[in-house]
Every structure is written in structure tokens, then in C-alpha cells.
C-alpha atoms as a PDB file:
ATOM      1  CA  UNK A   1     135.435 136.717  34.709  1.00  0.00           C
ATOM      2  CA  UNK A   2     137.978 134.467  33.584  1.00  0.00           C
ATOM      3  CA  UNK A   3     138.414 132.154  30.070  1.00  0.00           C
ATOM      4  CA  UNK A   4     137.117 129.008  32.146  1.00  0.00           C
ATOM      5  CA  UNK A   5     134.381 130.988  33.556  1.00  0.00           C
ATOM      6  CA  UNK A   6     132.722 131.988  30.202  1.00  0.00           C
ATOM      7  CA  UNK A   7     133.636 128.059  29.386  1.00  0.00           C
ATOM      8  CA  UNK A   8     131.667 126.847  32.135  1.00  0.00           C
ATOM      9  CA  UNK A   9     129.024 129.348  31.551  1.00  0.00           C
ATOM     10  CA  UNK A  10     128.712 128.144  27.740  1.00  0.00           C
ATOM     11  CA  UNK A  11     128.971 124.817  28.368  1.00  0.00           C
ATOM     12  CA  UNK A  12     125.725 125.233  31.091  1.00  0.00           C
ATOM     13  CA  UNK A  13     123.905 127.568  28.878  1.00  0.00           C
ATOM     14  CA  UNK A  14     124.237 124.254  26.032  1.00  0.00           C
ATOM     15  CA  UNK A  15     123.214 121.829  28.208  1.00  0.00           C
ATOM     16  CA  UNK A  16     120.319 123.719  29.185  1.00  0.00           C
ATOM     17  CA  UNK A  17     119.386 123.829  25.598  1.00  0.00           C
ATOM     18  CA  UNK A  18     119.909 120.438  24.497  1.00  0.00           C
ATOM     19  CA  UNK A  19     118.071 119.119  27.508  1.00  0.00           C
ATOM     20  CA  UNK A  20     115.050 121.284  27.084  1.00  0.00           C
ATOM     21  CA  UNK A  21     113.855 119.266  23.959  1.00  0.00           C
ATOM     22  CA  UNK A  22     113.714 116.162  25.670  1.00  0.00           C
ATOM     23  CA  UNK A  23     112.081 117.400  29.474  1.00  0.00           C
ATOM     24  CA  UNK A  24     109.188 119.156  27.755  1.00  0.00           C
ATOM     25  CA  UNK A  25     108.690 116.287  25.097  1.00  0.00           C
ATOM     26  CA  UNK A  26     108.723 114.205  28.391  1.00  0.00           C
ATOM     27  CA  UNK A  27     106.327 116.357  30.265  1.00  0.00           C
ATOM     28  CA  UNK A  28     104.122 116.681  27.160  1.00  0.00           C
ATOM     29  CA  UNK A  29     104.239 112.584  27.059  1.00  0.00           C
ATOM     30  CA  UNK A  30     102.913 112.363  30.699  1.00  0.00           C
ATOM     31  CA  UNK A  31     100.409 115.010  29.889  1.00  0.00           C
ATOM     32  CA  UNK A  32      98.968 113.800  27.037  1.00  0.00           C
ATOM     33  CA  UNK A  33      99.657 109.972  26.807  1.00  0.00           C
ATOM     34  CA  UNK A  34      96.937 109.159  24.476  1.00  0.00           C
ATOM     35  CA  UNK A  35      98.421 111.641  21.692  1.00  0.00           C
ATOM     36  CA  UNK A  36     101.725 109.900  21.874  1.00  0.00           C
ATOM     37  CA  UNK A  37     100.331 106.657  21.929  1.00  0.00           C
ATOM     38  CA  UNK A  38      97.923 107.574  18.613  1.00  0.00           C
ATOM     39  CA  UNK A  39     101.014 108.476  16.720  1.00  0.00           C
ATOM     40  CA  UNK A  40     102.913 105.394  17.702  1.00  0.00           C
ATOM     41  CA  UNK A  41      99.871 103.125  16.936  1.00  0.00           C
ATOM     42  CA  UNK A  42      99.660 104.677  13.443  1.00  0.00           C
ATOM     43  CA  UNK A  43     103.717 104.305  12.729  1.00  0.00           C
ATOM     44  CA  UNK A  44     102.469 100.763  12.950  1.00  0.00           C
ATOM     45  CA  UNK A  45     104.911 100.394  16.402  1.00  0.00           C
ATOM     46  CA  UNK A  46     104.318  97.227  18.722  1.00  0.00           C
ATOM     47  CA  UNK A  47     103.942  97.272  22.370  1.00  0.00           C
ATOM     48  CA  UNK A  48     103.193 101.053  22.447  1.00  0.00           C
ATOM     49  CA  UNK A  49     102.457 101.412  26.246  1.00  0.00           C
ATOM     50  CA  UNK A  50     106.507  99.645  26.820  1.00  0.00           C
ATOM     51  CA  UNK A  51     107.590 101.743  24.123  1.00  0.00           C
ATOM     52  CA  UNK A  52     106.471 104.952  25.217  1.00  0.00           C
ATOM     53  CA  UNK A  53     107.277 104.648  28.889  1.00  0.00           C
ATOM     54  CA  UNK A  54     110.406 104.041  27.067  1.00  0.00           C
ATOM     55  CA  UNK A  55     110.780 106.815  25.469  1.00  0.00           C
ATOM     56  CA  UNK A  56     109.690 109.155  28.695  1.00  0.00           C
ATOM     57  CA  UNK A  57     112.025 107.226  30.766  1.00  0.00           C
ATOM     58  CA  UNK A  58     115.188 108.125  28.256  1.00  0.00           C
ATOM     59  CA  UNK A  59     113.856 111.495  27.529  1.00  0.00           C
ATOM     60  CA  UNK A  60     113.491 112.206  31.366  1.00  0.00           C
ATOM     61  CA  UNK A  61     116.664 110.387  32.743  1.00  0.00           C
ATOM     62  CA  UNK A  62     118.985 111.370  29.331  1.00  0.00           C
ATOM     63  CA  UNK A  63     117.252 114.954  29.838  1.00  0.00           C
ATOM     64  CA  UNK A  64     117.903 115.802  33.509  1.00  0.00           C
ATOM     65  CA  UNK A  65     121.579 114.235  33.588  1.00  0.00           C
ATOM     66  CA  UNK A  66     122.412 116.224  30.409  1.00  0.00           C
ATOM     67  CA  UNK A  67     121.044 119.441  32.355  1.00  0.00           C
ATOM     68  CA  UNK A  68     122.478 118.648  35.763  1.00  0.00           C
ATOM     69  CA  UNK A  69     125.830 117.347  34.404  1.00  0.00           C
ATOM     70  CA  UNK A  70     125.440 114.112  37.103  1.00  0.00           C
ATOM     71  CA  UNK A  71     126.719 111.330  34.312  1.00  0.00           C
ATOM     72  CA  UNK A  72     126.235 113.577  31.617  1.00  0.00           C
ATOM     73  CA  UNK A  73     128.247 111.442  29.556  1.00  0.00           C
ATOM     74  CA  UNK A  74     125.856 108.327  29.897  1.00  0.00           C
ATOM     75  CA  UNK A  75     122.941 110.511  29.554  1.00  0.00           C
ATOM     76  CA  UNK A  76     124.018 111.880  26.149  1.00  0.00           C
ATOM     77  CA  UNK A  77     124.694 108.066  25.452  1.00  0.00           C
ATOM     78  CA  UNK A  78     121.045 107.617  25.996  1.00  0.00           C
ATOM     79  CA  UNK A  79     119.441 110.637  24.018  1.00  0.00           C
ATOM     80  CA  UNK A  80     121.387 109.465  21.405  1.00  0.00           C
ATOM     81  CA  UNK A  81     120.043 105.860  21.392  1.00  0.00           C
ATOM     82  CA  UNK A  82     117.051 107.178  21.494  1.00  0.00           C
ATOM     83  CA  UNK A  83     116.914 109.606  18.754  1.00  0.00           C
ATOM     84  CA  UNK A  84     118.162 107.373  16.518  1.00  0.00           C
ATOM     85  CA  UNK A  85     115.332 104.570  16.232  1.00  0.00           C
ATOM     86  CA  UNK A  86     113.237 107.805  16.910  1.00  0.00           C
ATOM     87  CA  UNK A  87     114.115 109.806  13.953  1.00  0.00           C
ATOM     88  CA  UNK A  88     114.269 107.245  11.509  1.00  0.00           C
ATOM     89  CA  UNK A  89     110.586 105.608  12.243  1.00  0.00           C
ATOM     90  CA  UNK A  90     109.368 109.242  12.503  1.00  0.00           C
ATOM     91  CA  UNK A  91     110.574 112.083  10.430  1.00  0.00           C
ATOM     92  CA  UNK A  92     111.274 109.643   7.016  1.00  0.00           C
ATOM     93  CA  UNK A  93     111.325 112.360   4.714  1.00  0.00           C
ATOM     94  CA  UNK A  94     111.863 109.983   2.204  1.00  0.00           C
ATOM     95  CA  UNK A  95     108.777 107.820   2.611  1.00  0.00           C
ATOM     96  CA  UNK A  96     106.813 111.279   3.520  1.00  0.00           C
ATOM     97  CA  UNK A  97     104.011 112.511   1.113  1.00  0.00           C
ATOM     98  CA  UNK A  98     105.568 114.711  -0.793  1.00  0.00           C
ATOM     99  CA  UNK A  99     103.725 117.749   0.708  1.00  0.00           C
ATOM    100  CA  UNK A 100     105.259 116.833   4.109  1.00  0.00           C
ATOM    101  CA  UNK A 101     108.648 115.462   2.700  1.00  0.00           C
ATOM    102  CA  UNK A 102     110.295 119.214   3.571  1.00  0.00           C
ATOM    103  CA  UNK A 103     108.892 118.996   6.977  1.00  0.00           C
ATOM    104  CA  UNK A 104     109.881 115.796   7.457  1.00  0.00           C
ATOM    105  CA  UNK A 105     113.627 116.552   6.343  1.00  0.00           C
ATOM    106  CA  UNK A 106     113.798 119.262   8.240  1.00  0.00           C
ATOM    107  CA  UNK A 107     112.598 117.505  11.615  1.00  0.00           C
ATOM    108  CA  UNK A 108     115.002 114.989  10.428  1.00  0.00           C
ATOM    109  CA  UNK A 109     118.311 117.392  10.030  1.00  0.00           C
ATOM    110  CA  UNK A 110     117.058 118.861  13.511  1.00  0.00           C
ATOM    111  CA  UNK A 111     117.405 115.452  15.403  1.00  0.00           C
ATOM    112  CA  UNK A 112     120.663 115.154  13.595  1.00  0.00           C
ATOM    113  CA  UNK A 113     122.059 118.305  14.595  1.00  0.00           C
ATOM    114  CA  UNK A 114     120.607 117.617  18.576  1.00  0.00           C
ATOM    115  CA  UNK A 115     123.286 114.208  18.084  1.00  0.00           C
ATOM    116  CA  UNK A 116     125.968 116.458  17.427  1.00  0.00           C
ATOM    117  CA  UNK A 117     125.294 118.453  20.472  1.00  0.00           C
ATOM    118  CA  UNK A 118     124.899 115.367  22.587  1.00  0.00           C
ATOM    119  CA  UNK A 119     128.060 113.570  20.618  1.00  0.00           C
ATOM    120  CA  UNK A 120     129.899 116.656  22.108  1.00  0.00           C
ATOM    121  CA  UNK A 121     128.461 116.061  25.526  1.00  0.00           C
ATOM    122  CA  UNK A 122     129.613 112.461  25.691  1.00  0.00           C
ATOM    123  CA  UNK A 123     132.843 113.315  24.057  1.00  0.00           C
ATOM    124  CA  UNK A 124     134.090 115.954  26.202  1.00  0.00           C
ATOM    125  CA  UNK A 125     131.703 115.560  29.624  1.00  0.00           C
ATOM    126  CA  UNK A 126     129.901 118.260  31.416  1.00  0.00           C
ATOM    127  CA  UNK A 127     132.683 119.880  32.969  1.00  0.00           C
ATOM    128  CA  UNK A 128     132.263 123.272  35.051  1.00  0.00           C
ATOM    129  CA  UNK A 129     128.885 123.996  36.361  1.00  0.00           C
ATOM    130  CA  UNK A 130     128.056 121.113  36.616  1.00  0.00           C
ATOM    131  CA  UNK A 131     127.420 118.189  39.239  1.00  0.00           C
ATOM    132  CA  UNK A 132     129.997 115.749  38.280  1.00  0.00           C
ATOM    133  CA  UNK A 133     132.524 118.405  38.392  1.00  0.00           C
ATOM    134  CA  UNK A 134     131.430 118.787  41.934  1.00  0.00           C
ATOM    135  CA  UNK A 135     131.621 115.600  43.050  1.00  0.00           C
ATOM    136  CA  UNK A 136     135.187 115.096  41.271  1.00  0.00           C
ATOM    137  CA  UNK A 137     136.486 118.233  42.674  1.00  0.00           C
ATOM    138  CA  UNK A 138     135.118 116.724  46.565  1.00  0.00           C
ATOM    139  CA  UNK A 139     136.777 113.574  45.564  1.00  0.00           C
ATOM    140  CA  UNK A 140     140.031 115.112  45.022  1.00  0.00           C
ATOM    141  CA  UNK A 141     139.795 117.202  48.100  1.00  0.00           C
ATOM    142  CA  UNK A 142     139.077 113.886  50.016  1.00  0.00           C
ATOM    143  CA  UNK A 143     141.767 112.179  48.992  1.00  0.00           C
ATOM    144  CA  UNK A 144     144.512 115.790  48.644  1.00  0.00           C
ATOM    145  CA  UNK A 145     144.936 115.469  44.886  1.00  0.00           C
ATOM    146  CA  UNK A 146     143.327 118.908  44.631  1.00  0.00           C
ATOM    147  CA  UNK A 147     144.685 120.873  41.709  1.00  0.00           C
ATOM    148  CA  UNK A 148     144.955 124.480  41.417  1.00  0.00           C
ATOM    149  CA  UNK A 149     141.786 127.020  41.696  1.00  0.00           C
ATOM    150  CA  UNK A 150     140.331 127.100  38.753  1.00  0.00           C
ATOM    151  CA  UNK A 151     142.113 124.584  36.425  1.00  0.00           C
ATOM    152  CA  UNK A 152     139.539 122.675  35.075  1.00  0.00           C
ATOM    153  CA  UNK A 153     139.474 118.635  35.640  1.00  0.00           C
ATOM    154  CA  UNK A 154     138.423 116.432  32.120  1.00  0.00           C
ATOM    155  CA  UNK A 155     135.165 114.487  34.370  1.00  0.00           C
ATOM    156  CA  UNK A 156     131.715 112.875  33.136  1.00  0.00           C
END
């Protein structure tokens, strides 16, 4: 295996891993509705039912593009957006009893640390195994801008 190989291969294995947190918070959001919607209700949040098909719509969309690489750039965009209100309203560690205020913190450095990821994602795109890289590298072919095998292209 070449450099770009183990490239594409790390970049895949990330994605996988960032995207994970958000599909199974999604699935656990369409498998348990009420639970989610308790929590919101007691944050004090309005319009919970818009707000949490909200939420599974980002975390599903944001997820799966992250994990496929099809606009992985916009779908880092949108985990992003929504981590932010997200992590603020719900891991406050500063507002937390102080019992939960560690807990809280570190829930709150996790989410921050799953932005960098994602920052990365929309920064640099999904490149190699990936399907944007796919569809850029049919594009070229189409139109006989192909570059050489194996050079990798700088795509969504």
C-alpha cells in the first residue's frame, strides 16, 4: 500500500468515527422519542416536537454525508451548527449542580473536541474513499481532465 492509501484509509476510518455519534443518537431519537422529548421539555426548550425532528434530521443527514463523504463538507457544516446550540443548552457545566458540574464539563470538552474533527472535515473535504471523490474523479474522466493514478484531487 501506498502513502495515499493509508491516507484514504485514515481519513475513512475518521469519518466512520465522527459519524457514529450522531447515527446512533439519531436512531436512539426515533426509538425512544418520548425520552428526548422529556429532556428537552425540562431544559425549558419551546416547540420540542420541531426541535427534535430537528435535531434527528441534522444528526441523520450531517451523520450519513460525513460517513459516505457525498457533501461531506456541508454535512460537517451541519453537525457543527448543531452541536453548538446543543452543547451549550445541555452540558452547562457551569450552571450544573456541582455534583454533575465534572460530568457536565466533560460532555462539554467531548462535543468540543467532535467540532474539531468535523472543522477538519469541512476544512479539508472527504477525499479518498469516499463518494465525492468518486463522482469528481467520473467528472474528470467525462470531460478528459483525468490526472494521474493515484494523485489525489482536493473535492467536498
Amino acid at each position: 500500500m501506498n502513502r495515499y492509501t493509508y491516507q484514504a484509509l485514515a481519513a475513512l476510518s475518521g469519518r466512520i468515527f465522527l459519524s457514529a455519534i450522531f447515527l446512533l443518537s439519531a436512531f436512539g431519537k426515533i426509538t425512544d422519542w418520548s425520552k428526548f422529548s422529556h429532556m428537552m421539555d425540562e431544559k425549558g426548550l419551546p416547540l420540542v416536537p420541531l426541535l427534535l425532528a430537528g435535531a434527528l434530521t441534522f444528526e441523520l443527514l450531517g451523520g450519513l454525508s460525513v460517513l459516505l463523504g457525498v457533501y461531506g463538507r456541508v454535512g460537517a457544516v451541519l453537525l457543527i451548527l448543531f452541536l453548538i446550540p446543543t452543547t451549550l443548552i445541555f452540558h452547562n457545566f457551569w450552571a450544573a449542580e456541582p455534583a454533575q458540574q465534572m460530568n457536565q464539563m466533560q460532555n462539554f470538552m467531548k462535543n468540543v473536541g467532535i467540532m474539531g474533527g468535523l472543522f477538519m472535515v469541512a476544512a479539508l473535504g472527504t477525499n479518498g474513499l469516499s463518494i465525492d471523490r468518486w463522482l469528481s474523479r467520473a467528472r474528470a474522466a467525462r470531460s478528459g481532465a483525468g490526472g494521474r493514478r493515484g494523485e489525489p484531487a482536493m473535492v467536498g
